[in-house]
Protein backbone atom coordinates (compact mmCIF):
# COMPACT_ATOMS: atom_id res chain seq x y z
CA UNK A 1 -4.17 -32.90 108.11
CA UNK A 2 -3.95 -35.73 110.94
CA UNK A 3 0.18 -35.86 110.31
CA UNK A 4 0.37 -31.92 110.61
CA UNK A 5 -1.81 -31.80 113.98
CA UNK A 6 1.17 -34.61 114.85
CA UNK A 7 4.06 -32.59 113.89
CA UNK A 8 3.36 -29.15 115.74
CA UNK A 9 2.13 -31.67 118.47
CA UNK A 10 5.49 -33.30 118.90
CA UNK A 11 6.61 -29.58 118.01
CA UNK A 12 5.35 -28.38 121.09
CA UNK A 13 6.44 -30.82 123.01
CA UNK A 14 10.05 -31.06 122.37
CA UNK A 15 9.79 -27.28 122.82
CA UNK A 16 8.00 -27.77 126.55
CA UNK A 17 10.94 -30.24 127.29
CA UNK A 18 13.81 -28.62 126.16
CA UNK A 19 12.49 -25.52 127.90
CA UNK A 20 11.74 -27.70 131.16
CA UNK A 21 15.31 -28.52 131.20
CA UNK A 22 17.04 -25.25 130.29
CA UNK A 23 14.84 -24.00 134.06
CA UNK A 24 15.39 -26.68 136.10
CA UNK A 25 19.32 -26.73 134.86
CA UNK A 26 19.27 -22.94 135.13
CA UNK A 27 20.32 -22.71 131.42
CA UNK A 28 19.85 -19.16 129.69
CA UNK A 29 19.82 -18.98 125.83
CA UNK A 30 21.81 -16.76 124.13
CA UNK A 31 21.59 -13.23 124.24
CA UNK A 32 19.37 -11.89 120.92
CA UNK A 33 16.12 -9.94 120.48
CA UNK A 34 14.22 -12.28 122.14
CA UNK A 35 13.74 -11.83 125.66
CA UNK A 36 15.25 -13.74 128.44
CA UNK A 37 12.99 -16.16 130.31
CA UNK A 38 12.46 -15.55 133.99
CA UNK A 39 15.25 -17.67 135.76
CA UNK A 40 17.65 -16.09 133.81
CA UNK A 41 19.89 -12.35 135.18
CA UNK A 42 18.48 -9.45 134.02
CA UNK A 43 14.67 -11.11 132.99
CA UNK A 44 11.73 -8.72 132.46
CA UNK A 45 9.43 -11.09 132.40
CA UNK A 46 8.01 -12.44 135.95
CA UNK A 47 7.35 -16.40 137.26
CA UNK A 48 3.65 -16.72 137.54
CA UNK A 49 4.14 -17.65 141.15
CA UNK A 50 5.94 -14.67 142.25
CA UNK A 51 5.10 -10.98 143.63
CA UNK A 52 4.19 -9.19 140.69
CA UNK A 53 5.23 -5.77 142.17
CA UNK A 54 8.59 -7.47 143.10
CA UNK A 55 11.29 -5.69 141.59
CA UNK A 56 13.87 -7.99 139.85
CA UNK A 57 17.17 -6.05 140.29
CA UNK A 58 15.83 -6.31 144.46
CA UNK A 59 16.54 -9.70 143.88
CA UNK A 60 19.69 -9.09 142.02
CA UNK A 61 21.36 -6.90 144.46
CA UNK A 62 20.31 -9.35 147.85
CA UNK A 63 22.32 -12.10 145.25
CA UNK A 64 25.37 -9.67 145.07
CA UNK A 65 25.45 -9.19 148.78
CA UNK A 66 24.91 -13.22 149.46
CA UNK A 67 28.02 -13.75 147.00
CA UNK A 68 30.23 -11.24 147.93
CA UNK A 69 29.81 -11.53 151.98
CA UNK A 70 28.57 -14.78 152.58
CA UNK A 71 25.35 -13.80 153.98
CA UNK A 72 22.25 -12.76 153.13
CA UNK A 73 20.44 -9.52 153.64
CA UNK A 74 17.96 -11.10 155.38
CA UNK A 75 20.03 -12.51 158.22
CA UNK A 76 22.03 -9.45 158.84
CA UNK A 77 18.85 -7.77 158.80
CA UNK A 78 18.25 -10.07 161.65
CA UNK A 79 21.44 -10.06 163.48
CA UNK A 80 21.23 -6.27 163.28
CA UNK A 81 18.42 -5.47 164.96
CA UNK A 82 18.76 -7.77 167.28
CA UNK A 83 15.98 -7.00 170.42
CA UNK A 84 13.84 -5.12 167.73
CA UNK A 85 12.60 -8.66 166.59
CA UNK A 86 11.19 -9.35 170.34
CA UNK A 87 7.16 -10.30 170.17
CA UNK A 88 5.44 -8.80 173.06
CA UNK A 89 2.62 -10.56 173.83
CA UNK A 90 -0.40 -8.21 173.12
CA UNK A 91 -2.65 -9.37 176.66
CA UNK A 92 -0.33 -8.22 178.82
CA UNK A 93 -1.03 -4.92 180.00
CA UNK A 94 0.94 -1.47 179.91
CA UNK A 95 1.85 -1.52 183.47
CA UNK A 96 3.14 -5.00 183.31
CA UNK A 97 5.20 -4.73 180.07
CA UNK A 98 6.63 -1.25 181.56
CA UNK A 99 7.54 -3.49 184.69
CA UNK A 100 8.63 -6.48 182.69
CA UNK A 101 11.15 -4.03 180.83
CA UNK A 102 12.35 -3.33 184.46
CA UNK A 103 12.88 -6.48 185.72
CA UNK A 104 15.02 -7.19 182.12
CA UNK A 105 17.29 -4.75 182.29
CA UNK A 106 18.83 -5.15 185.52
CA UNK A 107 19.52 -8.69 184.93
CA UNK A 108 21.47 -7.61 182.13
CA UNK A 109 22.79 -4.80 184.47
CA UNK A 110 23.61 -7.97 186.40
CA UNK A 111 25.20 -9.61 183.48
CA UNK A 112 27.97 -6.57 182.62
CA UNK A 113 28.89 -6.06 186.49
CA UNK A 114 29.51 -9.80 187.00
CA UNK A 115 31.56 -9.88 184.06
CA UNK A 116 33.70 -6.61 185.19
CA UNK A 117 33.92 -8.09 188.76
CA UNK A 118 34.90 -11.47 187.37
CA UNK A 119 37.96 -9.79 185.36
CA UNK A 120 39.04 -7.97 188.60
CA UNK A 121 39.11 -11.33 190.40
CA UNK A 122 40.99 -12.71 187.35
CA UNK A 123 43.78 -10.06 188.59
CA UNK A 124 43.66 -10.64 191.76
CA UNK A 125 44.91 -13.94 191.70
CA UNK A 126 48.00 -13.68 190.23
CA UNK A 127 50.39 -15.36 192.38
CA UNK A 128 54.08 -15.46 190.23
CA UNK A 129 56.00 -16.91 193.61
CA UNK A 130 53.18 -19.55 195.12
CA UNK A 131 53.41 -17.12 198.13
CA UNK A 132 49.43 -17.05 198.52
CA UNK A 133 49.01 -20.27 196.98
CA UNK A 134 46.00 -21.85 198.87
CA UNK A 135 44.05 -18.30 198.65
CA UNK A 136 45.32 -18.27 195.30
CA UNK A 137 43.90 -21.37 194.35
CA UNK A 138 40.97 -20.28 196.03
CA UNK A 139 40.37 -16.92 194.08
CA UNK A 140 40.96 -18.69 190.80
CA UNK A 141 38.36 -21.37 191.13
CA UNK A 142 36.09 -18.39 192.63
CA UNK A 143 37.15 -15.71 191.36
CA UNK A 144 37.18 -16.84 187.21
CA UNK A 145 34.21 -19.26 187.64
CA UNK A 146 31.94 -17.49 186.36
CA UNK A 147 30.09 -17.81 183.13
CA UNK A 148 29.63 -14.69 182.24
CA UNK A 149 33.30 -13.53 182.12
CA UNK A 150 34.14 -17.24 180.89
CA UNK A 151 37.77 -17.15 181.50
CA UNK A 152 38.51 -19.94 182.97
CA UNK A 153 41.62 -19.13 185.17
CA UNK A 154 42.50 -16.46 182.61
CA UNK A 155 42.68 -13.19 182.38
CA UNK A 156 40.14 -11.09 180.14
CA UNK A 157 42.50 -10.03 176.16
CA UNK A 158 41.14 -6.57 177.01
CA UNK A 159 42.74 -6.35 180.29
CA UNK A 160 46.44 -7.13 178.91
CA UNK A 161 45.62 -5.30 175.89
CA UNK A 162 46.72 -1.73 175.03
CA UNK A 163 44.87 0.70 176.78
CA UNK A 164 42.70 3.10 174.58
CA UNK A 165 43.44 6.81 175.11
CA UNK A 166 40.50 7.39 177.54
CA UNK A 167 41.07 4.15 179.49
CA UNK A 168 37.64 2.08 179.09
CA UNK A 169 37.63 -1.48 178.31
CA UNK A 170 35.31 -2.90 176.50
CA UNK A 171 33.21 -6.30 177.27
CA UNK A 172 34.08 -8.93 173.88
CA UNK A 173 31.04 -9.62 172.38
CA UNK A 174 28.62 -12.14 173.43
CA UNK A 175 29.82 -11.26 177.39
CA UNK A 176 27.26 -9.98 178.39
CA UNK A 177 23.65 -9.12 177.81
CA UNK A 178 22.53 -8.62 173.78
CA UNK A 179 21.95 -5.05 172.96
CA UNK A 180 24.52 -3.86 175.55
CA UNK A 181 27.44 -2.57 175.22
CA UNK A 182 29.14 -2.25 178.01
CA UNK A 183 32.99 -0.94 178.89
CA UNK A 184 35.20 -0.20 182.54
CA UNK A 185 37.87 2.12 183.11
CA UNK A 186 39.52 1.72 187.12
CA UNK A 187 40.59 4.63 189.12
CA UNK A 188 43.31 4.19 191.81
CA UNK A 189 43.22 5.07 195.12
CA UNK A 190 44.04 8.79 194.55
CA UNK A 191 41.27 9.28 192.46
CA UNK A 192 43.26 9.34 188.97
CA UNK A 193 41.87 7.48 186.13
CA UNK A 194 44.74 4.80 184.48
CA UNK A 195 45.08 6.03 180.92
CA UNK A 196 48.12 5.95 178.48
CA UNK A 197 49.05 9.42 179.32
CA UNK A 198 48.93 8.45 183.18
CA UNK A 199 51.07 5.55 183.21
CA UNK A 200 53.47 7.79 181.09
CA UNK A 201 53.47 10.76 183.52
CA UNK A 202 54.77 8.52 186.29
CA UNK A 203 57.33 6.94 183.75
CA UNK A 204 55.94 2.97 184.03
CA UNK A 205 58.59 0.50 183.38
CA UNK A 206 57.47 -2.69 184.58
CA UNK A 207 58.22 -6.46 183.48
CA UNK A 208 55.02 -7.51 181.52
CA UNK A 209 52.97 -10.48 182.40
CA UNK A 210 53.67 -12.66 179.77
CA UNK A 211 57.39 -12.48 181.06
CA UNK A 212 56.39 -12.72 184.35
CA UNK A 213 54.34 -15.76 184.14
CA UNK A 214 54.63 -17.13 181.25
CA UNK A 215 50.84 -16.50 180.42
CA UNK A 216 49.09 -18.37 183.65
CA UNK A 217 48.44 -16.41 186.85
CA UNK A 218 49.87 -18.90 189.03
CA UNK A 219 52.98 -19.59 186.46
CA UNK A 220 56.46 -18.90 187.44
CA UNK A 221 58.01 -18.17 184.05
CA UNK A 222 60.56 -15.27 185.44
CA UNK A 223 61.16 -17.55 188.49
CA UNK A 224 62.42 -20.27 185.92
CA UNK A 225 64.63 -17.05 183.89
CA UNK A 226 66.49 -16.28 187.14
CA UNK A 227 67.19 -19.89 187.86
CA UNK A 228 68.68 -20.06 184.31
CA UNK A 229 70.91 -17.52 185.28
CA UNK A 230 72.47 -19.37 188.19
CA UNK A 231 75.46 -21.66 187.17
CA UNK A 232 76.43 -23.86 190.18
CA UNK A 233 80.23 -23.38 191.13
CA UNK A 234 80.22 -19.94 189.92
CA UNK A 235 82.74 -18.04 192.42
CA UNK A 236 80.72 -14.50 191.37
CA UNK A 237 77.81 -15.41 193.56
CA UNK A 238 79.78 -15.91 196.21
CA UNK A 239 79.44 -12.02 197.09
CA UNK A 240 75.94 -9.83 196.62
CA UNK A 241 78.18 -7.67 193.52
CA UNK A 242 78.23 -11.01 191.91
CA UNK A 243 74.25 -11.41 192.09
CA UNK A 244 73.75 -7.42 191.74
CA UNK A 245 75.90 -8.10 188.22
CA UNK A 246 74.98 -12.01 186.96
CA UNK A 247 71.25 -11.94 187.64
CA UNK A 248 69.05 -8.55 189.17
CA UNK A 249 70.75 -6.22 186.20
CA UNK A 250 70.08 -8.55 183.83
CA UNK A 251 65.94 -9.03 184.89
CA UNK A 252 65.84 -5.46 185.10
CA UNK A 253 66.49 -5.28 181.64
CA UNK A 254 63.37 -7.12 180.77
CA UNK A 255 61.22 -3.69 181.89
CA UNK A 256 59.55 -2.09 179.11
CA UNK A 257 57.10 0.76 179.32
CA UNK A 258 53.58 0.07 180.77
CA UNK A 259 50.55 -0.11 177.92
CA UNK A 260 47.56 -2.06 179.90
CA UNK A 261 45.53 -1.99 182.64
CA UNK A 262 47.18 -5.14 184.01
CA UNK A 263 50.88 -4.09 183.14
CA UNK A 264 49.65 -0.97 185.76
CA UNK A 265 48.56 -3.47 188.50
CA UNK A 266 51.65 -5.20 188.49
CA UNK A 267 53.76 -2.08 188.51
CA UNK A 268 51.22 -1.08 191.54
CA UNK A 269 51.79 -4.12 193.35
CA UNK A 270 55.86 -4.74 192.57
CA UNK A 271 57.09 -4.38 195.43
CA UNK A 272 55.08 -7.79 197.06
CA UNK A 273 56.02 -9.47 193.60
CA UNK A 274 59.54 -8.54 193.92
CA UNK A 275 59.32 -10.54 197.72
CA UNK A 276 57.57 -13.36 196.20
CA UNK A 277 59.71 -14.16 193.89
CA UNK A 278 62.67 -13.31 195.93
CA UNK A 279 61.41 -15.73 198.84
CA UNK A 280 60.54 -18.57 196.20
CA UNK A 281 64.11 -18.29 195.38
CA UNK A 282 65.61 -18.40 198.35
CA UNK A 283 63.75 -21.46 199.35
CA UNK A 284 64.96 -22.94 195.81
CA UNK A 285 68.68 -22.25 196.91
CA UNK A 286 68.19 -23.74 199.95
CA UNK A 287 66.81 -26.93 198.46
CA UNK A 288 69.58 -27.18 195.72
CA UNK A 289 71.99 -27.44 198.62
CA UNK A 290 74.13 -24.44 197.68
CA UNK A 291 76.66 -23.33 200.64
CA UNK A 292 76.18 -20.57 203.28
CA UNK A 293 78.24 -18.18 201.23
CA UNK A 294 76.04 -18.13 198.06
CA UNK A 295 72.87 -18.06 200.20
CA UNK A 296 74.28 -14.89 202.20
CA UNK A 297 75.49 -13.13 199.18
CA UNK A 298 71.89 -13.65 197.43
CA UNK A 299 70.03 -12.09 201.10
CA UNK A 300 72.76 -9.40 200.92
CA UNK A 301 71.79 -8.61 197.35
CA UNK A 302 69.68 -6.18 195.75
CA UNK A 303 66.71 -8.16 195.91
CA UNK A 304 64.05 -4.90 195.03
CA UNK A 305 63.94 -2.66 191.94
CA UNK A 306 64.99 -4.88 189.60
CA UNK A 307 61.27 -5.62 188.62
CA UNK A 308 60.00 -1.63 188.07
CA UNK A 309 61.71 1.13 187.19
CA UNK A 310 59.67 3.58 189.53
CA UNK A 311 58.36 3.10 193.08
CA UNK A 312 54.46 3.16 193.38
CA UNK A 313 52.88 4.58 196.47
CA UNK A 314 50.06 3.36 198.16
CA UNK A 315 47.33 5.22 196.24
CA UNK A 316 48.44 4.06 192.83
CA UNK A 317 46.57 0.79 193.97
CA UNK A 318 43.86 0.30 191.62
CA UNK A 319 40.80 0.69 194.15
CA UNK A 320 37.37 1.32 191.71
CA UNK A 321 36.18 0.88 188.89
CA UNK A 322 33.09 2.54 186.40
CA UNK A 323 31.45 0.95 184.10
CA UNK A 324 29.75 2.43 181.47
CA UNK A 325 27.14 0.26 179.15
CA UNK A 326 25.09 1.20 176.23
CA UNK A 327 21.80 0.04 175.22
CA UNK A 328 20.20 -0.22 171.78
CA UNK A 329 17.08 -1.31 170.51
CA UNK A 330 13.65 -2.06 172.35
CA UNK A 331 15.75 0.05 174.98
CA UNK A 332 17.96 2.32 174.08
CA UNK A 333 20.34 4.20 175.80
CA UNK A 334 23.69 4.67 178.73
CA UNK A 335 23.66 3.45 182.12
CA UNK A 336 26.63 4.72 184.29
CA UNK A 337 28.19 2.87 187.68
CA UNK A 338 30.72 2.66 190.07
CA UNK A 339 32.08 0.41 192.26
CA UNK A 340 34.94 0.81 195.00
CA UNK A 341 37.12 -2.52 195.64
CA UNK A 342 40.61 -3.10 196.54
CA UNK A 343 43.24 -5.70 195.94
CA UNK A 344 44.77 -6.35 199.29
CA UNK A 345 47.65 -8.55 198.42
CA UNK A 346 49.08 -10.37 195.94
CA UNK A 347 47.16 -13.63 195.22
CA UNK A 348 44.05 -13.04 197.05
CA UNK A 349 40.53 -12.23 196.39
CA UNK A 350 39.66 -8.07 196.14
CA UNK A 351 37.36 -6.71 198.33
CA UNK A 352 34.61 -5.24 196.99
CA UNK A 353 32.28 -2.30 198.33
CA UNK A 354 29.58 -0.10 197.27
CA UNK A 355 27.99 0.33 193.96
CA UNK A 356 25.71 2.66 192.49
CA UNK A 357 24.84 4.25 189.24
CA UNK A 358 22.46 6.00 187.45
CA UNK A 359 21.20 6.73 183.74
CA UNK A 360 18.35 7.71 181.06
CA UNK A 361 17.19 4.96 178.95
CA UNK A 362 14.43 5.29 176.35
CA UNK A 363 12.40 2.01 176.14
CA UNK A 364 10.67 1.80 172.87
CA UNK A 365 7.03 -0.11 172.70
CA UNK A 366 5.83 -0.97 169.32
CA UNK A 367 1.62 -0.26 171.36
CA UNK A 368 2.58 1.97 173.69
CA UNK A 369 4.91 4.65 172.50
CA UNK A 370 8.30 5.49 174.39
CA UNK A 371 8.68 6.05 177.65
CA UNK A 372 12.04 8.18 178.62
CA UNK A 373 13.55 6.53 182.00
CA UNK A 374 16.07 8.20 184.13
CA UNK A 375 17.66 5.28 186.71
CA UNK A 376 18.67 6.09 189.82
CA UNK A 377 20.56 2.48 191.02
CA UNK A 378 21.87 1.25 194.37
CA UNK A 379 23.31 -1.95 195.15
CA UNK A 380 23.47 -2.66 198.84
CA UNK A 381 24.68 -6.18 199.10
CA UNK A 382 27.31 -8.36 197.02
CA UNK A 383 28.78 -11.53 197.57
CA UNK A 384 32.46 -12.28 197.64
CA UNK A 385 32.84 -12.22 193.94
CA UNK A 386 31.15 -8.33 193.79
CA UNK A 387 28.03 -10.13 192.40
CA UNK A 388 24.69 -7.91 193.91
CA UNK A 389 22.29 -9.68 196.63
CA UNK A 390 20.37 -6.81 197.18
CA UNK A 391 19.19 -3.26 196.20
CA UNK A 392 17.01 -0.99 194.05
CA UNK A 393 16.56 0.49 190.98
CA UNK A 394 14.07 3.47 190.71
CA UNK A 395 12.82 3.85 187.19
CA UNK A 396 11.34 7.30 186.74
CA UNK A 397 9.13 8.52 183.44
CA UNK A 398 7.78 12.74 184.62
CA UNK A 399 6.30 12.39 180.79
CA UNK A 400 4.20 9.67 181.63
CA UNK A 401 3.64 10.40 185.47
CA UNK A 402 5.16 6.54 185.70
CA UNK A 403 7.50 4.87 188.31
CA UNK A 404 9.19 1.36 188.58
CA UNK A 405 10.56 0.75 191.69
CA UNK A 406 12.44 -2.39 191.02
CA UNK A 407 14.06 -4.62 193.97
CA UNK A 408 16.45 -7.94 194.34
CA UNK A 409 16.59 -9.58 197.82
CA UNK A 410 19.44 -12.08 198.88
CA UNK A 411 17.31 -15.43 197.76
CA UNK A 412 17.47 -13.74 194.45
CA UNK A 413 13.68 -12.88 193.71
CA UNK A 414 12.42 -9.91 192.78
CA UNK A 415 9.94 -7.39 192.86
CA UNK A 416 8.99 -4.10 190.49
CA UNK A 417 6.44 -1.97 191.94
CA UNK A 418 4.57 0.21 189.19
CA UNK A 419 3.39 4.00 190.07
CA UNK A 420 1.57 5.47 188.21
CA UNK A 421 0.76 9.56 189.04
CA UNK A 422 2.25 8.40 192.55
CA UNK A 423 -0.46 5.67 193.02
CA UNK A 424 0.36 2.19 192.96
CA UNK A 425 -0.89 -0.07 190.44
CA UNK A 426 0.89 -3.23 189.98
CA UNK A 427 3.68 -5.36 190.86
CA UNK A 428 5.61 -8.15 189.15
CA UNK A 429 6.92 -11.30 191.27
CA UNK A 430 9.83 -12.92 190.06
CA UNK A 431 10.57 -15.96 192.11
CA UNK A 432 14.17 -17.95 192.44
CA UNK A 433 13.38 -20.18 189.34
CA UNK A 434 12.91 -16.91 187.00
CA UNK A 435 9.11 -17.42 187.13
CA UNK A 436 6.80 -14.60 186.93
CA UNK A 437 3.82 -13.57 187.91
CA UNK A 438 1.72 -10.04 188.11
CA UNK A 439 -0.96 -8.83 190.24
CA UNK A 440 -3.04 -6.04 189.10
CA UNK A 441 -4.18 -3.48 191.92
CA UNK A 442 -6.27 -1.08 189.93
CA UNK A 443 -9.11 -3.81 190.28
């Protein structure tokens, strides 16, 4: 009796360890009429330690998504929702949180217009002949410095991309605030809106800025093409014909039809590239030592229309530009502006004027409810790279009786005033460091 209580003993045991092994090495027996222990696909039977109203093929199907895209539900759950994950702290009152939500969104309104100002500097300083080469310089450390445009001396992709049929172009991701989505079309100075079907109504040709620069906005890659073009001793360029024949034809031919916003600027502002590049030149001829004859020939040339094949006027200048952004999540909704600005000449800073906007948010509040904003913005002073110093944004809820009256002054604090039925009742002080602080007046 003592050997049989042994032998189902070690039984049991080598049963318990070859069992241990087959879970820990995720082993599954063969399929049969027994059923399938718990690690394995497909298992009705649950782990003690798990949910038992979990549902297995749940579990299946998150696996599934894991393989086949490389990330779980879970996280894209995450990523999607983005601001909906925010934890309000539950203390703070509904006055403060409605002024907190203030104060947030215009520093992301702050984010999207410094990033759209940034790419119009970015434009601004192209400088193909060195012509404006100090401000130049200066508008490119200035101008592109900024962080939230992040390009560095370069110009935005969606500024020498295609243009999309109604002419807005959108912020990359990550460029501005999360949750926005913000995009800029630019109007010139006669009020028309630079679309595809524009630039093909006034028959764009222009020589694009790759071509032109070589891909830097101070390069001189077309500079270096008409040099190429110039064989020393050659008798044609003795006489403008020569140079009409030997070099302008053969630029022109580089045109091709207009497709961005920038390829429109450049067309806008030809004629001072055309002089640029024709003065840069000239200065090059000088210093290569060719004689009189060559250099008169060249001035006697036709140094203009070779880089566009139509003549802009003055109001094709780009001179404004709206921006449109989109909110989702905790606050949800579109916020409309526009600015006016000008680029003066080639390879210095634009000048930037007034800005204002408006727009009807809905900001969601997991205690409070939803309270349905319209925005009624004015910005009243910028610094030289269009960023705001001052202004206002009036929040106004008629549902709720509520108003946010929300200010930035040149130190860059802040203030949002909270109304409530037309009576004050709070404000929130944001000082230069980003600190906050609230002071209750229904007390």
């Amino acid at each position: 009796m003592k050997k049989l209580m042994k032998l189902i003993g070690l039984l049991l045991a080598v049963i318990l360890v070859t069992v241990s092994v087959m879970a820990v090495s995720d082993i599954c027996p063969p399929q049969g009429p027994w059923p399938a222990p718990p690690w394995c696909p497909g298992s009705s039977i649950a782990w003690p330690f798990s949910d038992p109203d979990a549902d297995p093929s749940l579990d299946d199907e998150a696996g599934s998504i894991t393989a086949e895209n490389g990330t779980s539900a879970a996280v894209e759950e995450n990523q999607s929702t983005g601001e909906d994950d925010q934890q309000f702290d539950s203390s703070i009152s509904e006055n403060e949180r409605l002024a907190q939500v203030a104060v947030g969104l215009m520093e992301d309104l702050n984010t999207v217009n410094s990033y759209f100002n940034d790419a119009a500097s970015s434009i601004s300083a192209i400088d193909p002949g060195g012509a404006g080469s100090s401000s130049a310089a200066g508008s490119s450390s200035a101008g592109t410095s900024g962080s939230s445009a992040g390009i560095s001396g370069q110009i935005p992709d969606g500024f020498k991309d295609p243009l999309s049929e109604d002419g807005f172009i959108p912020a990359p991701p990550g460029a501005c605030a999360a949750g926005a989505a913000p995009s800029a079309s630019f109007l010139n100075a006669g009020g028309e809106k630079v679309t595809p079907e524009l630039m093909a109504a006034k028959d764009i040709q222009v020589i694009d800025f790759d071509t032109l620069t070589g891909g830097s906005i101070d390069g001189r890659a077309l500079q270096n093409t008409i040099t190429s073009l110039i064989t020393p001793g050659d008798q044609a360029l003795a006489t403008a014909a020569g140079w009409n024949q030997k070099v302008w034809s053969q630029m022109a031919q580089y045109q091709k039809p207009a497709e961005s916003l920038l390829d429109y600027h450049l067309w806008s502002v030809s004629d001072d590239i055309e002089s640029a590049v024709v003065e840069s030149m000239r200065s090059s001829l000088e210093n290569m030592g060719l004689p009189a004859p060559v250099i008169n020939a060249f001035n006697a040339s036709q140094t203009s229309g070779w880089y566009a094949g139509s003549n802009p006027q003055e109001a094709d200048k780009i001179a404004a530009m709206e921006i449109e952004a989109v909110f989702s999540g905790r606050t949800e909704g579109t916020i409309y502006e526009q600015r006016d600005f000008s680029l003066p000449n080639l390879g210095e800073m634009p000048q930037f004027g007034p800005m204002n906007g408006e727009g009807s948010v809905v900001f969601h509040d997991p205690d409070f409810g939803e309270y349905p904003f319209d925005l009624d913005i004015e910005w009243t002073q910028w610094d030289e790279l269009g960023r705001v110093t001052a202004g206002k944004i009036i929040f106004t809820d008629d549902e709720h009786g509520a108003v946010i009256e929300m200010e930035i002054f040149e130190d860059n604090s802040r203030e949002a005033h909270v109304f409530r039925d037309g009576i004050e009742v709070g404000i929130v002080y944001v000082d230069v460091n980003g600190e906050t602080t609230y002071e209750d007046l229904t007390d």
